[in-house]
C-alpha atoms as a PDB file:
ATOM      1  CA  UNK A   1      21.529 -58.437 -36.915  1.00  0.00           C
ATOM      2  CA  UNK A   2      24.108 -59.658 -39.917  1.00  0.00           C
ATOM      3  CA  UNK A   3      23.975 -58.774 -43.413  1.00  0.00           C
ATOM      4  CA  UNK A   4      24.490 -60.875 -46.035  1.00  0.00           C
ATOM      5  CA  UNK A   5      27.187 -60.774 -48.833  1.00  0.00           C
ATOM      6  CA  UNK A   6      23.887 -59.597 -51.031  1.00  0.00           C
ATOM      7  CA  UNK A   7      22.321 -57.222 -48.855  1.00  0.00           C
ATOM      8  CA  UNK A   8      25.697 -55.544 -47.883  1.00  0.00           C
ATOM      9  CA  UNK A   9      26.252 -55.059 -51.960  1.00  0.00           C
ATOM     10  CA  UNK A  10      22.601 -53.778 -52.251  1.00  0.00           C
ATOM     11  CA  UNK A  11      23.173 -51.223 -49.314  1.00  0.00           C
ATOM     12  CA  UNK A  12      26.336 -49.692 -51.405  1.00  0.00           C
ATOM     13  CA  UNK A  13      24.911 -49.816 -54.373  1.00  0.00           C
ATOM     14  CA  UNK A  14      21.518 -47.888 -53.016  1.00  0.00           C
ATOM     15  CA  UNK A  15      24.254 -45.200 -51.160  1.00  0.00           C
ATOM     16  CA  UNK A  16      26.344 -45.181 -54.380  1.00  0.00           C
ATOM     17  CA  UNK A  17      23.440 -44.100 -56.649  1.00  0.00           C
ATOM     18  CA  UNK A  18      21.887 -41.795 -53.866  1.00  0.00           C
ATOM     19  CA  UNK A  19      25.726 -40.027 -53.809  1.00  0.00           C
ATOM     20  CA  UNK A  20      25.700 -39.596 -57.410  1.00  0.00           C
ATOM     21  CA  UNK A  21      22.229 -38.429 -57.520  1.00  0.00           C
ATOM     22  CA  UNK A  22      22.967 -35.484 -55.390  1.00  0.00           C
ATOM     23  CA  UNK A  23      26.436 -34.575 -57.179  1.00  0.00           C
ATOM     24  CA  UNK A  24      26.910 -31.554 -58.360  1.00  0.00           C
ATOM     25  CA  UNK A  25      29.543 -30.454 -60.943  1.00  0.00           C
ATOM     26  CA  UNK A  26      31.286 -27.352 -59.145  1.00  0.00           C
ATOM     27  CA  UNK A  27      32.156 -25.693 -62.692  1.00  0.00           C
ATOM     28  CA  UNK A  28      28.817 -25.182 -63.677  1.00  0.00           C
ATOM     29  CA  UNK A  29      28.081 -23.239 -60.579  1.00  0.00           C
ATOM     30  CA  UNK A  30      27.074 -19.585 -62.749  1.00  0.00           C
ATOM     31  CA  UNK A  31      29.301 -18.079 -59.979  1.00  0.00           C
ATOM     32  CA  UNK A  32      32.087 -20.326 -60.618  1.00  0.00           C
ATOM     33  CA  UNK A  33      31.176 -19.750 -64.494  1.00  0.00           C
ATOM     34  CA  UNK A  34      31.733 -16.558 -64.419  1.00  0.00           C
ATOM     35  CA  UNK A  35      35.010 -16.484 -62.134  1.00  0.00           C
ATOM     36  CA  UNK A  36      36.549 -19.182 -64.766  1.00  0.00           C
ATOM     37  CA  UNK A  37      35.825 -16.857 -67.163  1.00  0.00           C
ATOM     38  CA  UNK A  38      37.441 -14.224 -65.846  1.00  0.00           C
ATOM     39  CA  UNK A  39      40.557 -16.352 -64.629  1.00  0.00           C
ATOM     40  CA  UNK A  40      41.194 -17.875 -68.207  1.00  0.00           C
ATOM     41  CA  UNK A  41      39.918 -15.033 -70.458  1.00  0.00           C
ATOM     42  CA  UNK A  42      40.086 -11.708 -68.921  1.00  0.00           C
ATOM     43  CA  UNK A  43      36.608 -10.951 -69.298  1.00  0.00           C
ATOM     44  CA  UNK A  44      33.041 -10.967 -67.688  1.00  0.00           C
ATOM     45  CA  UNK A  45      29.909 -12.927 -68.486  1.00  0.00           C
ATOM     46  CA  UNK A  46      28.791 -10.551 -71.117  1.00  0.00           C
ATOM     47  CA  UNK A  47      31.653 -10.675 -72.824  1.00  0.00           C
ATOM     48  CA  UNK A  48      32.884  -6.831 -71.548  1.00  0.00           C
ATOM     49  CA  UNK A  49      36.770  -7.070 -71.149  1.00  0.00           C
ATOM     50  CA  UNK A  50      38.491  -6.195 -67.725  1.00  0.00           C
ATOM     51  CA  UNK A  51      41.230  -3.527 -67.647  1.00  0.00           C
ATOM     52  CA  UNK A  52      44.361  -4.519 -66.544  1.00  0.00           C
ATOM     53  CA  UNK A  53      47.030  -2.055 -65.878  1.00  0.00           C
ATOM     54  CA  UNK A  54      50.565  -3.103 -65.969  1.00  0.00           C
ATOM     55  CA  UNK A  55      53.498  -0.509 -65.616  1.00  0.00           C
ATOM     56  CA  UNK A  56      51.547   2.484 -66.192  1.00  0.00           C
ATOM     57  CA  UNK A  57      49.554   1.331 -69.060  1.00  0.00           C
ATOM     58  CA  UNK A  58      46.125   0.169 -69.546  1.00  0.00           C
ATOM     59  CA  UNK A  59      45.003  -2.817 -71.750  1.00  0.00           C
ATOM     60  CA  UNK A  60      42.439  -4.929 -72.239  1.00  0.00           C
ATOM     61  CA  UNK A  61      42.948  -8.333 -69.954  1.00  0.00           C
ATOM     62  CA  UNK A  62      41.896 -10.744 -72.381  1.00  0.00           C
ATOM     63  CA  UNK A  63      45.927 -10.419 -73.269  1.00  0.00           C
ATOM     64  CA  UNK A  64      47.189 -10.627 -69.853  1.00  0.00           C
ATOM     65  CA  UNK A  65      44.168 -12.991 -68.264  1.00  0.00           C
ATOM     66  CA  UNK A  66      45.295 -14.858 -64.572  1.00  0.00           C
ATOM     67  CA  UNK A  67      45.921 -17.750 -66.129  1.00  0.00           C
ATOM     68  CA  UNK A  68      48.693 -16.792 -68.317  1.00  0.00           C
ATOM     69  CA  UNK A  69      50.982 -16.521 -65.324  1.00  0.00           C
ATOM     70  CA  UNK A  70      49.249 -18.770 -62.409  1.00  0.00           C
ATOM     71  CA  UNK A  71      48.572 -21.416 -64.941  1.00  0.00           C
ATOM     72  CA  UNK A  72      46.065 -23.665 -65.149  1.00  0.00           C
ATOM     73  CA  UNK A  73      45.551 -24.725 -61.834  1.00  0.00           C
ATOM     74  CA  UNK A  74      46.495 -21.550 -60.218  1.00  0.00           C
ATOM     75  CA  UNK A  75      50.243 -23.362 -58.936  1.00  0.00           C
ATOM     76  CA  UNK A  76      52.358 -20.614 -60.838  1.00  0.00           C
ATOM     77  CA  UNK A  77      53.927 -20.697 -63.740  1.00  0.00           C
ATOM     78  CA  UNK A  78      57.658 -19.414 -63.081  1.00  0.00           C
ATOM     79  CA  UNK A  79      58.931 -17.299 -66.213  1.00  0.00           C
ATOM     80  CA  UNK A  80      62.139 -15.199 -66.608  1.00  0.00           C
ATOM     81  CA  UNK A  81      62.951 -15.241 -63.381  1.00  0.00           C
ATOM     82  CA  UNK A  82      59.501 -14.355 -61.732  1.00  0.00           C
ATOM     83  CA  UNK A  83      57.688 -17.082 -59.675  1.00  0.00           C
ATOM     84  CA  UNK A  84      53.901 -16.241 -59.611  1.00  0.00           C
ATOM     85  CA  UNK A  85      52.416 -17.149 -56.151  1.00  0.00           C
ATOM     86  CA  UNK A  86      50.078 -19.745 -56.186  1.00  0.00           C
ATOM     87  CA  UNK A  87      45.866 -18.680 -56.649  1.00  0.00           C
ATOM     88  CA  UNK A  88      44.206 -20.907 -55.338  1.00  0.00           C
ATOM     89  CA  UNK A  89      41.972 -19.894 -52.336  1.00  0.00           C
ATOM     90  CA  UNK A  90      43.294 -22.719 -49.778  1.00  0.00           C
ATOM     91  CA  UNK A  91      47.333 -21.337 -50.650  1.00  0.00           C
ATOM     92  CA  UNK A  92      45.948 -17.859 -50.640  1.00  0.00           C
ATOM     93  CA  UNK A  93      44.328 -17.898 -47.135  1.00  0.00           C
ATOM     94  CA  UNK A  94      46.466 -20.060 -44.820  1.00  0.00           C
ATOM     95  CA  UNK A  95      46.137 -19.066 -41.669  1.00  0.00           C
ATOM     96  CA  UNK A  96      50.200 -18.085 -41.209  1.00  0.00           C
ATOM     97  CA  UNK A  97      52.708 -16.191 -41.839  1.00  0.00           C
ATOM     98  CA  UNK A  98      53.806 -17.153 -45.949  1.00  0.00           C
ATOM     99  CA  UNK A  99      57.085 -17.178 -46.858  1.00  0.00           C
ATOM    100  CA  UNK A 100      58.202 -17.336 -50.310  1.00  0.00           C
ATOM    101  CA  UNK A 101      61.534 -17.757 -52.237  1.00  0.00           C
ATOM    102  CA  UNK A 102      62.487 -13.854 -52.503  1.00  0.00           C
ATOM    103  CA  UNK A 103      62.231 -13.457 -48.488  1.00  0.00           C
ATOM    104  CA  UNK A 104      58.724 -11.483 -48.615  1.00  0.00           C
ATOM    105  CA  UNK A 105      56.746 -12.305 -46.219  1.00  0.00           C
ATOM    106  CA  UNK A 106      52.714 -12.205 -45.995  1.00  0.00           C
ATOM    107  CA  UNK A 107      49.573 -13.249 -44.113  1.00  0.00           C
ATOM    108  CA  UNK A 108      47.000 -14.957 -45.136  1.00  0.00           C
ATOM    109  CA  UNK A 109      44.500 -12.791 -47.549  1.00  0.00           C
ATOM    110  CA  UNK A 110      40.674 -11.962 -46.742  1.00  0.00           C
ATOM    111  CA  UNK A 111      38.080 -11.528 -49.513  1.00  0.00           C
ATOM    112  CA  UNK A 112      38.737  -7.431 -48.691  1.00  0.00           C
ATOM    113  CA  UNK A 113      42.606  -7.939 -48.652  1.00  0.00           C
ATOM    114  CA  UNK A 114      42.483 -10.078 -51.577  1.00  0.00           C
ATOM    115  CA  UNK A 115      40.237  -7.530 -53.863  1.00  0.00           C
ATOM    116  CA  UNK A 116      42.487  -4.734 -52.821  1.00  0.00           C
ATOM    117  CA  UNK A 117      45.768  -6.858 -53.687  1.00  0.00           C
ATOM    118  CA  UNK A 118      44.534  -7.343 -57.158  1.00  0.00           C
ATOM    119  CA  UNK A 119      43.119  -3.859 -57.517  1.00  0.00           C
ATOM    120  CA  UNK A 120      46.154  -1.892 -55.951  1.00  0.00           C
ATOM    121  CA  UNK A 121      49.284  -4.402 -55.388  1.00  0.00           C
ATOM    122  CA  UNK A 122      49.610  -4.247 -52.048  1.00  0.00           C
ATOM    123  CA  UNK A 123      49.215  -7.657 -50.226  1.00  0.00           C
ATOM    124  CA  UNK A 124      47.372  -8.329 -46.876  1.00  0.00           C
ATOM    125  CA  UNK A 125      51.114  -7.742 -45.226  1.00  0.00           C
ATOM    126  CA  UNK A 126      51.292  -4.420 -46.917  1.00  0.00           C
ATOM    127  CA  UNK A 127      54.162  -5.025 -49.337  1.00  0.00           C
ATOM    128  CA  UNK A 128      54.193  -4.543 -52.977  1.00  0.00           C
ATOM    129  CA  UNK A 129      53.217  -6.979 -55.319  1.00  0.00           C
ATOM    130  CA  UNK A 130      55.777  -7.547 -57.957  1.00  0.00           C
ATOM    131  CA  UNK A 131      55.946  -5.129 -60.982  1.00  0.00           C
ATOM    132  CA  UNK A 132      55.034  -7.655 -63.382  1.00  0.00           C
ATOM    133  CA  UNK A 133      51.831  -8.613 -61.427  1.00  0.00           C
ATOM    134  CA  UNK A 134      48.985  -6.069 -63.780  1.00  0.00           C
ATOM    135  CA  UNK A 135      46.295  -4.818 -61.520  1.00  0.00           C
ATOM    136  CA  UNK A 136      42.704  -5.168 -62.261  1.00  0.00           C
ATOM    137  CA  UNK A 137      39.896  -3.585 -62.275  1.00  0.00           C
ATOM    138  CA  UNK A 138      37.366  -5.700 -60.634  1.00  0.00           C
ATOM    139  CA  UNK A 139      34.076  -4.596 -59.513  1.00  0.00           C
ATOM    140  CA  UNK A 140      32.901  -6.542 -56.081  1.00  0.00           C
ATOM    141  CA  UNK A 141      30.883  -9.238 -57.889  1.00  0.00           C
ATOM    142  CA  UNK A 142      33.949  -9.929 -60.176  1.00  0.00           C
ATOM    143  CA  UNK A 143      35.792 -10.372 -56.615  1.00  0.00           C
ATOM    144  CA  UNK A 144      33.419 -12.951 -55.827  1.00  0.00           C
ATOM    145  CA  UNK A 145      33.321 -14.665 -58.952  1.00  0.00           C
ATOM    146  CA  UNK A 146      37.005 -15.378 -59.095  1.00  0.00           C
ATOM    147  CA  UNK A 147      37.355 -15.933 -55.771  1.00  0.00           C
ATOM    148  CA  UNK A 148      34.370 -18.917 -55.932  1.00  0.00           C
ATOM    149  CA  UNK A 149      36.659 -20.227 -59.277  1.00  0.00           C
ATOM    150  CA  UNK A 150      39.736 -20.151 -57.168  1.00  0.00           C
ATOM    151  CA  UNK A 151      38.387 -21.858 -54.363  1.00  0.00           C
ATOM    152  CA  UNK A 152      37.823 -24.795 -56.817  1.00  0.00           C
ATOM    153  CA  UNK A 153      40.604 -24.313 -59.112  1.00  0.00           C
ATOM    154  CA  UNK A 154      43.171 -26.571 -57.819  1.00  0.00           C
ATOM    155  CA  UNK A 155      40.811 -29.295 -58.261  1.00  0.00           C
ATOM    156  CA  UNK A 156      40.850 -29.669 -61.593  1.00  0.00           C
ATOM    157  CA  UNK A 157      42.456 -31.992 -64.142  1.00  0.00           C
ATOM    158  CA  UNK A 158      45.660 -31.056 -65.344  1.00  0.00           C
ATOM    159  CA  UNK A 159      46.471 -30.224 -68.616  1.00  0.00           C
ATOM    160  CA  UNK A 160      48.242 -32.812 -70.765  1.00  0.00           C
ATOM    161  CA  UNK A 161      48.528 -36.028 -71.377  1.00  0.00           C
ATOM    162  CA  UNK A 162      47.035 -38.807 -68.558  1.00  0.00           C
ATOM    163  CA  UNK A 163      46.587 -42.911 -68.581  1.00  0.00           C
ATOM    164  CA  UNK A 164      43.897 -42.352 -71.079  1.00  0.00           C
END
């Protein structure tokens, strides 16, 4: 059997609109929600702050939120010298050995080794996280939260100008 020029265009058409019917915007996922939130403002869905602690201190971590240092698409932002690894979940969980600039080394996280590297500073490789890197306290749906936003982080636009 042979389609037609018309029937072929009708057939893409009918898939088109069935393919948008069923999208679904990955941001408005609440636990997606509620990981951006804590990625970009240091705080949960309530509005209750997380506690960072950075050198010894404890603050509130709506002033030192994730993406003031991974940026806005978790790639890093490098700053005085420090080059923040990238966050998002695919960079985070590669199935080898990592090496980065300063010679550390690291495997690829879990969602246990990746709560305990933000809660403690040690990395799935056991080796300290830098000093500048503030630990948080996250409570295990916070853990899942984030780690649903950085799963899908990378995927969005970036920030600044574009074509239109």
């Amino acid at each position: 059997m042979t389609f037609s020029a018309w029937q072929n265009t009708l057939i893409l058409g009918s898939v088109s609109l069935l393919c948008l019917a069923f999208t679904v915007n990955i941001y408005k996922i609440p636990s997606v929600e509620r990981g951006k939130l804590i990625y970009t403002k240091g705080i949960r869905e309530n509005g209750q702050p997380i506690q960072a602690t950075l050198s010894g201190a404890t603050f509130n971590a709506k002033i030192l939120p994730c993406i003031n240092c991974h940026g806005n698409r978790g790639e890093g932002n490098p700053e005085g010298g420090v080059e923040p690894s990238p966050l998002d979940w695919t960079s985070l969980t590669k199935p080898y050995t990592m090496t980065f600039k300063n010679g550390r080394k690291r495997e690829g996280y879990t969602v246990e080794q990746f709560a305990k590297a933000v809660g403690t500073g040690v990395d799935p490789s056991g080796n300290t996280l830098d000093a500048v890197m503030p630990l948080y306290d996250l409570n295990g749906q916070d853990v899942v939260d984030l780690i649903a936003y950085l799963k899908v982080i990378a995927r969005q636009d970036a920030v600044g100008l574009n074509d239109s």
